[in-house]
N, C-alpha and C. Protein backbone atom coordinates (compact mmCIF):
# COMPACT_ATOMS: atom_id res chain seq x y z
N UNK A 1 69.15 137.18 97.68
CA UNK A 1 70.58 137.23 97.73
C UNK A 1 71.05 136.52 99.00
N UNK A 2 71.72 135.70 98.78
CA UNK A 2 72.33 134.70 100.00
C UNK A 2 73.75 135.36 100.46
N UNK A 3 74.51 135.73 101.49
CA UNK A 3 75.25 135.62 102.02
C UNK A 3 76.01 134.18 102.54
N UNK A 4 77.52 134.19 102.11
CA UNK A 4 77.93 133.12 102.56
C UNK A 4 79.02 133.71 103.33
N UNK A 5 79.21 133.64 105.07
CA UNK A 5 80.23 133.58 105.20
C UNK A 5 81.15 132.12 105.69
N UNK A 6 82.34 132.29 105.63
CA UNK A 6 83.40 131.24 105.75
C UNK A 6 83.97 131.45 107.16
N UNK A 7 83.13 130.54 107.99
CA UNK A 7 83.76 130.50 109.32
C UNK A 7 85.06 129.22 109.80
N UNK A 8 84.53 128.55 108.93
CA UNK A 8 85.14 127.43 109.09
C UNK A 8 84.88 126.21 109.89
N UNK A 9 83.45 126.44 110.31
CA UNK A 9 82.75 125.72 111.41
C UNK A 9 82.13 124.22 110.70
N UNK A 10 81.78 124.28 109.12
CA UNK A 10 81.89 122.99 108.26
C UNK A 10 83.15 122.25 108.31
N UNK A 11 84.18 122.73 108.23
CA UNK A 11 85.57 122.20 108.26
C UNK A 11 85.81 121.98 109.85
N UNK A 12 85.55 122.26 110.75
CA UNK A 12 85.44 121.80 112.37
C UNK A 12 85.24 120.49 112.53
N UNK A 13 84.08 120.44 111.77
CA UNK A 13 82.53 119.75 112.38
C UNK A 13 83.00 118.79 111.81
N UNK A 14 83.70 118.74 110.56
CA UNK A 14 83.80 117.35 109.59
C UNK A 14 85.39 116.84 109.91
N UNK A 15 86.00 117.14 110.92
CA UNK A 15 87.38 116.98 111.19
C UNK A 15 87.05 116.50 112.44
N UNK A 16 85.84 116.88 113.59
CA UNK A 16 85.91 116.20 114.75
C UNK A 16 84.72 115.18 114.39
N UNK A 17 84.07 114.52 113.85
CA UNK A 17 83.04 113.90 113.61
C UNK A 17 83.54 112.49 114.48
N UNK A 18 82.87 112.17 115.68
CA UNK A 18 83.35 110.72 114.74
C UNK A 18 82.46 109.58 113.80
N UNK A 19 83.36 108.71 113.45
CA UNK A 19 83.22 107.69 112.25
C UNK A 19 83.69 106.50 113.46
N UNK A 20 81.91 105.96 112.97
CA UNK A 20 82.09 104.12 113.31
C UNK A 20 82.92 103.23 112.15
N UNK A 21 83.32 102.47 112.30
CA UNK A 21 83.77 101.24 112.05
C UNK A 21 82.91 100.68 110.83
N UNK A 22 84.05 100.20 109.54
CA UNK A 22 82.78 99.66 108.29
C UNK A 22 82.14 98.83 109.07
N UNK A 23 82.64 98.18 110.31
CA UNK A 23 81.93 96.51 110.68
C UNK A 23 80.94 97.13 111.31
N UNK A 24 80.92 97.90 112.00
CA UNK A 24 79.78 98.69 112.74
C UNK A 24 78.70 99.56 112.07
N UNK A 25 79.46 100.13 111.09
CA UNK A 25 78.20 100.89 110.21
C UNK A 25 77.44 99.54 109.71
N UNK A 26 77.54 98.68 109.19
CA UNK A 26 77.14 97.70 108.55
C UNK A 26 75.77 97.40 109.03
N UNK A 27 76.60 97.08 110.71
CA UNK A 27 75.42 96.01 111.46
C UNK A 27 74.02 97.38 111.77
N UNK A 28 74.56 98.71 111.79
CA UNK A 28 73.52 100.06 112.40
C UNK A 28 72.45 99.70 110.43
N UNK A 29 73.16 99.56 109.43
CA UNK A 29 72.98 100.16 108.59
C UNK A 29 71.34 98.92 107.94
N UNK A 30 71.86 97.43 108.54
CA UNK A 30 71.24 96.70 108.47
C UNK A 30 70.11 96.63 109.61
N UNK A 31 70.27 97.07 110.85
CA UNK A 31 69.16 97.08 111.83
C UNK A 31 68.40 97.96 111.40
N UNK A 32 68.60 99.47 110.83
CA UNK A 32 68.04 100.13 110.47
C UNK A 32 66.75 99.76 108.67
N UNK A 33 67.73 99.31 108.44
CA UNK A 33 66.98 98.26 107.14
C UNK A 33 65.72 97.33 107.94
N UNK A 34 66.29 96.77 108.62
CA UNK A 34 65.03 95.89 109.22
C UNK A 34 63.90 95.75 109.67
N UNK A 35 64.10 97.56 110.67
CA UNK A 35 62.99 98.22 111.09
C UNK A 35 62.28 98.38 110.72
N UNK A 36 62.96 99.21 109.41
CA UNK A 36 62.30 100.48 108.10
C UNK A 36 61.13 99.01 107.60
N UNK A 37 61.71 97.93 107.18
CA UNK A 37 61.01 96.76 106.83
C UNK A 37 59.57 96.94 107.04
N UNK A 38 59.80 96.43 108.70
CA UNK A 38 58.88 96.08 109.67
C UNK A 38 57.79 97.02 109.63
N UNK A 39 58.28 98.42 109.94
CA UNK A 39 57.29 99.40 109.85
C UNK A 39 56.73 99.72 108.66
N UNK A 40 57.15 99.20 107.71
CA UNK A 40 56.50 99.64 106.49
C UNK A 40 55.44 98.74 105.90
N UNK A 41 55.77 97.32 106.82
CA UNK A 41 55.15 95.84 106.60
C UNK A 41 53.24 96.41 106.08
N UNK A 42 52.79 96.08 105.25
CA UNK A 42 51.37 96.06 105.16
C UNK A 42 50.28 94.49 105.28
N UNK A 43 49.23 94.62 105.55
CA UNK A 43 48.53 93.61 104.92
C UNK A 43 49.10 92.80 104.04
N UNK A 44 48.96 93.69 102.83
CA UNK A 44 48.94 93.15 100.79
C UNK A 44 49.99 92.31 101.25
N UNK A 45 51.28 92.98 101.52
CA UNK A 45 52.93 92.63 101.78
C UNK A 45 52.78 91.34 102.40
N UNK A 46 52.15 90.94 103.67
CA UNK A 46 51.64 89.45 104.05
C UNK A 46 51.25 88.28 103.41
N UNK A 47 50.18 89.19 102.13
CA UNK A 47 49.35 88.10 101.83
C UNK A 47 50.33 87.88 100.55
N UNK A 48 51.21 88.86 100.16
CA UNK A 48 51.96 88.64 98.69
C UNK A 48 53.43 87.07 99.20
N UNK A 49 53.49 87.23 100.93
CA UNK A 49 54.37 86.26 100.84
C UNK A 49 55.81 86.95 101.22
N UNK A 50 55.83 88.23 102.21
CA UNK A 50 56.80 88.59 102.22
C UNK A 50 57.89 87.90 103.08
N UNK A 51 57.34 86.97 103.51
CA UNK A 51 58.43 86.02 104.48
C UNK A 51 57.88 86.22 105.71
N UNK A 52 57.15 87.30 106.07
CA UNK A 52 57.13 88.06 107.90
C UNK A 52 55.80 88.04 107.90
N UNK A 53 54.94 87.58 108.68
CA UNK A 53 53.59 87.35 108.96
C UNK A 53 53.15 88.95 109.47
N UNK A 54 52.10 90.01 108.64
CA UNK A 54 51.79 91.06 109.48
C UNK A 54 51.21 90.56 111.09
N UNK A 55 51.77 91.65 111.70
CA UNK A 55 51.11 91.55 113.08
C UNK A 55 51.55 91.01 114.07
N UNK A 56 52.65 90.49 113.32
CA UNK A 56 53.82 89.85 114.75
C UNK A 56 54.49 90.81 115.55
N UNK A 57 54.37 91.93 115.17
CA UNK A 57 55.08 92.95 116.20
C UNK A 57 54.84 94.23 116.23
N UNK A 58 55.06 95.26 117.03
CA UNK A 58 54.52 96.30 117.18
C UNK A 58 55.19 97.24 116.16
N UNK A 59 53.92 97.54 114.59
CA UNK A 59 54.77 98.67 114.04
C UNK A 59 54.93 99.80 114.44
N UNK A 60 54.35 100.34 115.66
CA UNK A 60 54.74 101.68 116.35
C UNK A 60 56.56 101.46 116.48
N UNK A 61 56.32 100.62 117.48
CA UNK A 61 57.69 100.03 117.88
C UNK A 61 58.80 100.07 117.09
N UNK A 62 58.51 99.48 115.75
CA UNK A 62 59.02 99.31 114.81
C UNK A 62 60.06 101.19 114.17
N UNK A 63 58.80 101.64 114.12
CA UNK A 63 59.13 102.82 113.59
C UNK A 63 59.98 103.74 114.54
N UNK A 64 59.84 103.48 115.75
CA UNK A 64 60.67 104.40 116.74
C UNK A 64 62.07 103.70 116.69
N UNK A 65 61.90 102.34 116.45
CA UNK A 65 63.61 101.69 116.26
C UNK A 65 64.23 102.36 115.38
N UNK A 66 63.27 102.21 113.80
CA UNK A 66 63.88 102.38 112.90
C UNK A 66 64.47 103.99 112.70
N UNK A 67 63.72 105.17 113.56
CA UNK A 67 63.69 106.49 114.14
C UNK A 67 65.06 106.94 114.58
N UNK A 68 65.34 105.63 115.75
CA UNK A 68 66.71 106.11 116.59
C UNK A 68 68.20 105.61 115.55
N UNK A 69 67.71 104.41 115.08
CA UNK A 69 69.00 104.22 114.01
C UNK A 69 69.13 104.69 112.77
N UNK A 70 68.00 105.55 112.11
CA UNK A 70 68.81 106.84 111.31
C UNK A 70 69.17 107.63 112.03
N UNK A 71 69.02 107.95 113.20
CA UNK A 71 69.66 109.34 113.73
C UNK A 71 71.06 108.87 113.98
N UNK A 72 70.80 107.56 114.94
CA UNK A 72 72.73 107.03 114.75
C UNK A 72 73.47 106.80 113.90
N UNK A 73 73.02 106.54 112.56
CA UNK A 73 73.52 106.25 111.33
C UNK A 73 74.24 107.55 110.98
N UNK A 74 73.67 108.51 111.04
CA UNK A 74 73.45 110.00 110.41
C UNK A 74 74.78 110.11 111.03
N UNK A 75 74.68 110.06 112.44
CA UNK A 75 76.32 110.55 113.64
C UNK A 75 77.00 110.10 113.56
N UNK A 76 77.03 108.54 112.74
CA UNK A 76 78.58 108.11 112.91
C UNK A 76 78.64 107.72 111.64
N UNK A 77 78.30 107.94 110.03
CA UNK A 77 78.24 108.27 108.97
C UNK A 77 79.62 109.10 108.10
N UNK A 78 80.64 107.94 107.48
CA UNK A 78 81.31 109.50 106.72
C UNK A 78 80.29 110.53 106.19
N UNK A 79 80.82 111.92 106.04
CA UNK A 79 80.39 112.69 105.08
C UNK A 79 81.04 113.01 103.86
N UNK A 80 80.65 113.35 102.54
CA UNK A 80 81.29 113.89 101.59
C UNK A 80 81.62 114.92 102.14
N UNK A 81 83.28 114.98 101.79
CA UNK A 81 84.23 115.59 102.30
C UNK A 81 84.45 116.68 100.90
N UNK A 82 84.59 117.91 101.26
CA UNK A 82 85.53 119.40 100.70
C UNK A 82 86.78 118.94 100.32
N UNK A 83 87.10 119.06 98.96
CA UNK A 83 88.49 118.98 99.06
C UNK A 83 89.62 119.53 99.70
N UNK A 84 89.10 120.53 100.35
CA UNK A 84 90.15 121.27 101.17
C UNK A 84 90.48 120.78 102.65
N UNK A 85 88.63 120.31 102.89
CA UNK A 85 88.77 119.64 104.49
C UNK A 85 89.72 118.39 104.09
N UNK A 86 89.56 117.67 103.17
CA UNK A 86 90.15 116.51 102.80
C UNK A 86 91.89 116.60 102.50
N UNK A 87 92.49 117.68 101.80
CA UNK A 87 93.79 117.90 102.06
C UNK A 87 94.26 118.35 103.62
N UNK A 88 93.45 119.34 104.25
CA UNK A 88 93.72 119.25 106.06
C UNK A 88 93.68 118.43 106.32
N UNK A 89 92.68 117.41 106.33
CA UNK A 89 92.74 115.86 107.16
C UNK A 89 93.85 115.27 107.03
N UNK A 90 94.49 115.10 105.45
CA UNK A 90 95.64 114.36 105.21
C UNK A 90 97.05 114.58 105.88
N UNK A 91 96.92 115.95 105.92
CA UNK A 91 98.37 116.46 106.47
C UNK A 91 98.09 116.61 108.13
N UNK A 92 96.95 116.77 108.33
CA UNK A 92 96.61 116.17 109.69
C UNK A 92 96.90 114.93 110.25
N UNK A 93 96.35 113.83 109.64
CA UNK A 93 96.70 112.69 109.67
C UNK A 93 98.14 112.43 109.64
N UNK A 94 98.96 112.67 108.92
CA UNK A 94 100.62 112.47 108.48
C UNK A 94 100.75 113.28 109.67
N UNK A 95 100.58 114.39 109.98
CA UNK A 95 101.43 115.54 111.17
C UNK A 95 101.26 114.37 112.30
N UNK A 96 100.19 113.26 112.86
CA UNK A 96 99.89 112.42 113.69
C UNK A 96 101.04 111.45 113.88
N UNK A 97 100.51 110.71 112.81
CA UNK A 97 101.21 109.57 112.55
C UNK A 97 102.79 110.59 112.73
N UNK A 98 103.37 111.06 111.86
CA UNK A 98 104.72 111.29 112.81
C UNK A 98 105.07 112.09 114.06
N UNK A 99 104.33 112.15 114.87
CA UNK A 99 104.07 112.40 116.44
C UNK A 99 104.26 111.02 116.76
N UNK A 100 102.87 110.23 116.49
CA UNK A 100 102.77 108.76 117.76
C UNK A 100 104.10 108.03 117.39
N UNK A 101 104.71 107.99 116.46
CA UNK A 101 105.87 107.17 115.71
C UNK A 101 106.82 106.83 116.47
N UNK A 102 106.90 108.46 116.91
CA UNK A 102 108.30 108.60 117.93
C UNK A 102 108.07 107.90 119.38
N UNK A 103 109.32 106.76 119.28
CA UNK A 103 109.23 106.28 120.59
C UNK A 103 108.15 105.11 120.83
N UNK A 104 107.95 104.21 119.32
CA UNK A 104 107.42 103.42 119.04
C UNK A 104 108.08 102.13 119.32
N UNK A 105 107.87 100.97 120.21
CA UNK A 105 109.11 99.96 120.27
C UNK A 105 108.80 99.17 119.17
N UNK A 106 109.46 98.68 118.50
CA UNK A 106 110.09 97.68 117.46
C UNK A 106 108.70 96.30 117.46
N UNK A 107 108.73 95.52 116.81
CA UNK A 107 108.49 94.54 116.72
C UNK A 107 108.85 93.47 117.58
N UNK A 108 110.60 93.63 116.90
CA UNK A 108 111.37 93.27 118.35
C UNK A 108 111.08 93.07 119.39
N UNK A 109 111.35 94.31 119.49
CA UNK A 109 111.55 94.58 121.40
C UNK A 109 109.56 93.88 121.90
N UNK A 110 109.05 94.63 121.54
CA UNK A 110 107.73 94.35 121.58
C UNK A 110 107.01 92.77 121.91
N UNK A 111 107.44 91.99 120.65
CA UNK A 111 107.48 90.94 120.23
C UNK A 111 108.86 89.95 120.80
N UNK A 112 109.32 89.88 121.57
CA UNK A 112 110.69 88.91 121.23
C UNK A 112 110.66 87.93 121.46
N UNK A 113 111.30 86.83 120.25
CA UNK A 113 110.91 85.10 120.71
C UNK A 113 112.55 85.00 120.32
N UNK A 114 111.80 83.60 120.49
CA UNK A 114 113.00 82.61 120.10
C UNK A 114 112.93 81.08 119.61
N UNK A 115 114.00 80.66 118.77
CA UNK A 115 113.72 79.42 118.57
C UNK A 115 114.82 78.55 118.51
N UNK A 116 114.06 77.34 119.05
CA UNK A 116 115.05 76.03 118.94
C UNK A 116 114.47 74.61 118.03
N UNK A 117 115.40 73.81 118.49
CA UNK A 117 114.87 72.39 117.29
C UNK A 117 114.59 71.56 118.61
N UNK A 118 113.17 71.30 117.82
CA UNK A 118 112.88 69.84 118.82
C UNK A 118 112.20 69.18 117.14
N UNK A 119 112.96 67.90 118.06
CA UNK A 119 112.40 66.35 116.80
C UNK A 119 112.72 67.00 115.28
N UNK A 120 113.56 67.76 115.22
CA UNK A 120 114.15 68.36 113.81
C UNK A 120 112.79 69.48 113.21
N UNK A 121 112.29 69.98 114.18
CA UNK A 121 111.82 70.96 113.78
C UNK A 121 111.84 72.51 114.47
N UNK A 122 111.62 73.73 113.89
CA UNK A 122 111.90 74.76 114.38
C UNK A 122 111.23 75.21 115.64
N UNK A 123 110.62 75.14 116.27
CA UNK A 123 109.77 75.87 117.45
C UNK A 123 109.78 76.89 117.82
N UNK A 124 109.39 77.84 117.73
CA UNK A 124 109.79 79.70 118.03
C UNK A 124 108.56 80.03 119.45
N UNK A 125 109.26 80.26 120.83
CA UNK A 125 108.22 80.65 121.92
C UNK A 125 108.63 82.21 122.34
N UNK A 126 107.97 82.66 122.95
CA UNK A 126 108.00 84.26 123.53
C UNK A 126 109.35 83.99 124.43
N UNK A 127 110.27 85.17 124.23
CA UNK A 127 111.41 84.72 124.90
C UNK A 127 110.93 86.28 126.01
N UNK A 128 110.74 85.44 127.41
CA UNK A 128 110.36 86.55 128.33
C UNK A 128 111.39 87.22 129.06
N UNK A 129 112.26 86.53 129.14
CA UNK A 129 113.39 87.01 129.52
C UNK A 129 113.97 88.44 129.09
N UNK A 130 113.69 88.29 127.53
CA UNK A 130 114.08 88.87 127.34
C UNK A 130 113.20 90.67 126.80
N UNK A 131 112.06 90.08 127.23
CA UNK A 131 110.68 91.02 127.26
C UNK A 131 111.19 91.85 128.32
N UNK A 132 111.57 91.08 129.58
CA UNK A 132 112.12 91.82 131.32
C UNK A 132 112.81 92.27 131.08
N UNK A 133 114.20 92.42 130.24
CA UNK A 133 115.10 92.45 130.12
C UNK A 133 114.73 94.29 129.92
N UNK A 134 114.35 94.60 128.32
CA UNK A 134 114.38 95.22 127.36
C UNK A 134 112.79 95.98 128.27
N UNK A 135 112.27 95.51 129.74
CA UNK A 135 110.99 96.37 129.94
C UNK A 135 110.00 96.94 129.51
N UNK A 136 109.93 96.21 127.99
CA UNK A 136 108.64 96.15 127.41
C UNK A 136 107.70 96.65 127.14
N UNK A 137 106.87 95.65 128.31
CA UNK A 137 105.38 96.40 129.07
C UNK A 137 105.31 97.20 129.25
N UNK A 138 106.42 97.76 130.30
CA UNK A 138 106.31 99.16 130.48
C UNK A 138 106.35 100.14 129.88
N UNK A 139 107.19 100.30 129.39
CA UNK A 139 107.76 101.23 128.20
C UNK A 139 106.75 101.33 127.02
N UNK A 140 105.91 99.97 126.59
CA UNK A 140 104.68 100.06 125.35
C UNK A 140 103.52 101.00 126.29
N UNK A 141 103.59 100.80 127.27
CA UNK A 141 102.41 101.05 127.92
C UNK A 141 102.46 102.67 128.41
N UNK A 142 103.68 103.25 128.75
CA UNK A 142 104.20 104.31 128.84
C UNK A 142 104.15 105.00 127.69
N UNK A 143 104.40 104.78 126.26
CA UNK A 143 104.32 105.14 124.82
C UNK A 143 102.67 105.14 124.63
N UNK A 144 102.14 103.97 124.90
CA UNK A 144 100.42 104.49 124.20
C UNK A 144 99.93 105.12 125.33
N UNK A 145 100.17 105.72 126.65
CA UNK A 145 99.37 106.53 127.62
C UNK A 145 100.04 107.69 127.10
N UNK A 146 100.87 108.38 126.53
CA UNK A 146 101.41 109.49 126.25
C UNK A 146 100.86 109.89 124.63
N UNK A 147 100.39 108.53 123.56
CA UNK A 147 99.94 108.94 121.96
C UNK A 147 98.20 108.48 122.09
N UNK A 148 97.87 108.11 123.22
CA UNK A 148 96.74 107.34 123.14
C UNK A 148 95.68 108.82 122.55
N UNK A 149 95.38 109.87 122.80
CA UNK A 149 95.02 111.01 122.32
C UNK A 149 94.77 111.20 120.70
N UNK A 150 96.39 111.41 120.36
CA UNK A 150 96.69 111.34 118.77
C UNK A 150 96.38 109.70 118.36
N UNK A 151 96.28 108.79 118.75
CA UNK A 151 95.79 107.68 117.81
C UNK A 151 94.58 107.64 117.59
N UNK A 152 93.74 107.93 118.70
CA UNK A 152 92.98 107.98 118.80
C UNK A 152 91.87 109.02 117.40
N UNK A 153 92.68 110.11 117.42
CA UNK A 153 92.45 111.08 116.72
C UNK A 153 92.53 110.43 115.11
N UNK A 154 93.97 110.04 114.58
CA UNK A 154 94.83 110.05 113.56
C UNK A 154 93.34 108.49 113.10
N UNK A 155 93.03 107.55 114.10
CA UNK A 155 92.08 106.46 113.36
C UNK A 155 90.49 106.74 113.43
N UNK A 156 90.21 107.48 113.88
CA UNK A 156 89.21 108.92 113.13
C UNK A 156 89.42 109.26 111.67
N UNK A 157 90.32 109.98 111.59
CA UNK A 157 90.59 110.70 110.55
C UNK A 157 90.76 110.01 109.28
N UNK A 158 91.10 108.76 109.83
CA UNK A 158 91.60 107.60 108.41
C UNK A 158 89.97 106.97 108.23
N UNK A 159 89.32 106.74 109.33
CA UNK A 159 87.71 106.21 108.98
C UNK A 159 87.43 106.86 107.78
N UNK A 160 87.25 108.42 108.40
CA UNK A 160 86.61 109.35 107.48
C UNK A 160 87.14 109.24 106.14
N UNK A 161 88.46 109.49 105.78
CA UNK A 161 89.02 109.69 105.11
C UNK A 161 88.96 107.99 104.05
N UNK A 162 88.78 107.41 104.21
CA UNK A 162 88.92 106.13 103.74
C UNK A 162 87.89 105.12 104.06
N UNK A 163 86.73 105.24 104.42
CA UNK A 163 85.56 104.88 105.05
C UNK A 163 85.15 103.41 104.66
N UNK A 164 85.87 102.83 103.53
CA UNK A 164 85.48 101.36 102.91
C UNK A 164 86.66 100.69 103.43
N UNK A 165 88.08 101.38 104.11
CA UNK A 165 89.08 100.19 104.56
C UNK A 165 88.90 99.90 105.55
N UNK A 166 88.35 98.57 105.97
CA UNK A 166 88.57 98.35 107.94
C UNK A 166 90.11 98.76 108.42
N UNK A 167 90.85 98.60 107.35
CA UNK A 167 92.37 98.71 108.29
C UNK A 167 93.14 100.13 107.93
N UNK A 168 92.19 100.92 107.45
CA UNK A 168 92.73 102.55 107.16
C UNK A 168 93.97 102.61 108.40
N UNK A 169 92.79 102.50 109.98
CA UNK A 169 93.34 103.16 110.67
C UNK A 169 94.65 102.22 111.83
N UNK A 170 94.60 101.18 111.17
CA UNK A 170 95.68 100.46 111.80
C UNK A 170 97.08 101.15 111.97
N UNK A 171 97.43 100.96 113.29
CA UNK A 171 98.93 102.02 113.26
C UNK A 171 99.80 100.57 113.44
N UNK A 172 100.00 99.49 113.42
CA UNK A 172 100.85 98.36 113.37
C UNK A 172 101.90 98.45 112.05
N UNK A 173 101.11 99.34 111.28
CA UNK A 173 102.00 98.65 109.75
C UNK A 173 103.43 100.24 109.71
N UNK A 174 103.03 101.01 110.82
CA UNK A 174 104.62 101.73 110.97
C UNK A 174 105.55 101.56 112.25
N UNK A 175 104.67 100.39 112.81
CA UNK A 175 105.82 99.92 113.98
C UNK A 175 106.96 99.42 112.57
N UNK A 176 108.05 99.82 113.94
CA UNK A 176 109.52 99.55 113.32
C UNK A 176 109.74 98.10 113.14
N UNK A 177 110.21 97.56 112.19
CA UNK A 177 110.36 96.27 112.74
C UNK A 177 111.88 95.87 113.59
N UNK A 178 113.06 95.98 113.00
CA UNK A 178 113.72 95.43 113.79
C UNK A 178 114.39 96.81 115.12
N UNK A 179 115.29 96.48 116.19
CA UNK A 179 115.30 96.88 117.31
C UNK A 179 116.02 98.14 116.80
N UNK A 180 115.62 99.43 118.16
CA UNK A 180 116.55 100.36 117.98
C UNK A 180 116.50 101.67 116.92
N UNK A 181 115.43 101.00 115.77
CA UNK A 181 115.21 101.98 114.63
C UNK A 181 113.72 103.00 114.51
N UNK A 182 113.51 103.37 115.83
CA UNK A 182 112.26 104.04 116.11
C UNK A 182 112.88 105.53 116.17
């Protein structure tokens, strides 16, 4: 007879995890492939033509590589997610995202150019003036030292949660675009 109790320490564990990067799992997922290769390399495997001459390298070696990058794989690995951890995450995620939102500068403001005609064509350059103007720098830089925490958090949560999009966790696509509407 098994006892299960519900601490909630699965739902912890899978909410603070973190999650590498698809571009990063990739390259762990392939070094780890390579190792596993190497160490598994035989004789026969040589003489069949496997591309890799046995004996070019140390399969001890081999196997302790291939050792440390399943264990890293394992740590920065989505997990199949609970549907329940998976509805917390979501409204986790959303409770984020409208936290960092506030007090987000514009595109605009952020971004501001300008353009004129030279030789009948448009030219658009960074209008700095008006970057000084509107204090910018400061103010972006003042906004992500105060959300840097929650973004931090909220593109976690989108890894996990979405683990095949590189751009889950992009927060660019709720900057405001034009001025004033943050």
């Amino acid at each position: 007879m098994d006892i299960i109790v519900r601490t909630g320490a699965t739902e912890r564990h899978q909410m603070q995890k973190e999650i590498a990067k698809p571009g990063a799992l990739n390259i762990i997922k392939s070094r780890y492939e390579g190792e596993t290769a190497k160490a598994t390399l035989t004789r026969k495997d040589a003489q069949r033509g496997a591309g890799i001459a046995y004996g070019r390298f140390d399969v001890v070696e081999a196997r302790k590589n291939a050792a440390f990058y399943k264990k890293n794989l394992e740590k920065v690995s989505p997990e199949t997610l609970l549907p329940g951890v998976k509805d917390t995450m979501w409204r986790r995620a959303k409770a984020l995202k409208d936290e960092f939102v506030v007090g987000m500068l514009s595109r605009e403001e952020l971004h501001p150019v300008r353009g004129f005609q030279e030789n009948g064509k448009m030219v658009w350059v960074v209008d700095e003036g008006k970057m000084q103007a509107l204090n910018s720098v400061e103010r972006n830089r003042a906004w992500l030292q105060r959300n840097e925490p929650k973004i931090r958090e909220f593109k976690n949560l989108m890894r996990h949660l979405c683990p095949e999009n590189p751009n889950a966790g992009d927060i660019e696509r709720f900057r405001p675009k034009g001025r004033g509407k943050n």
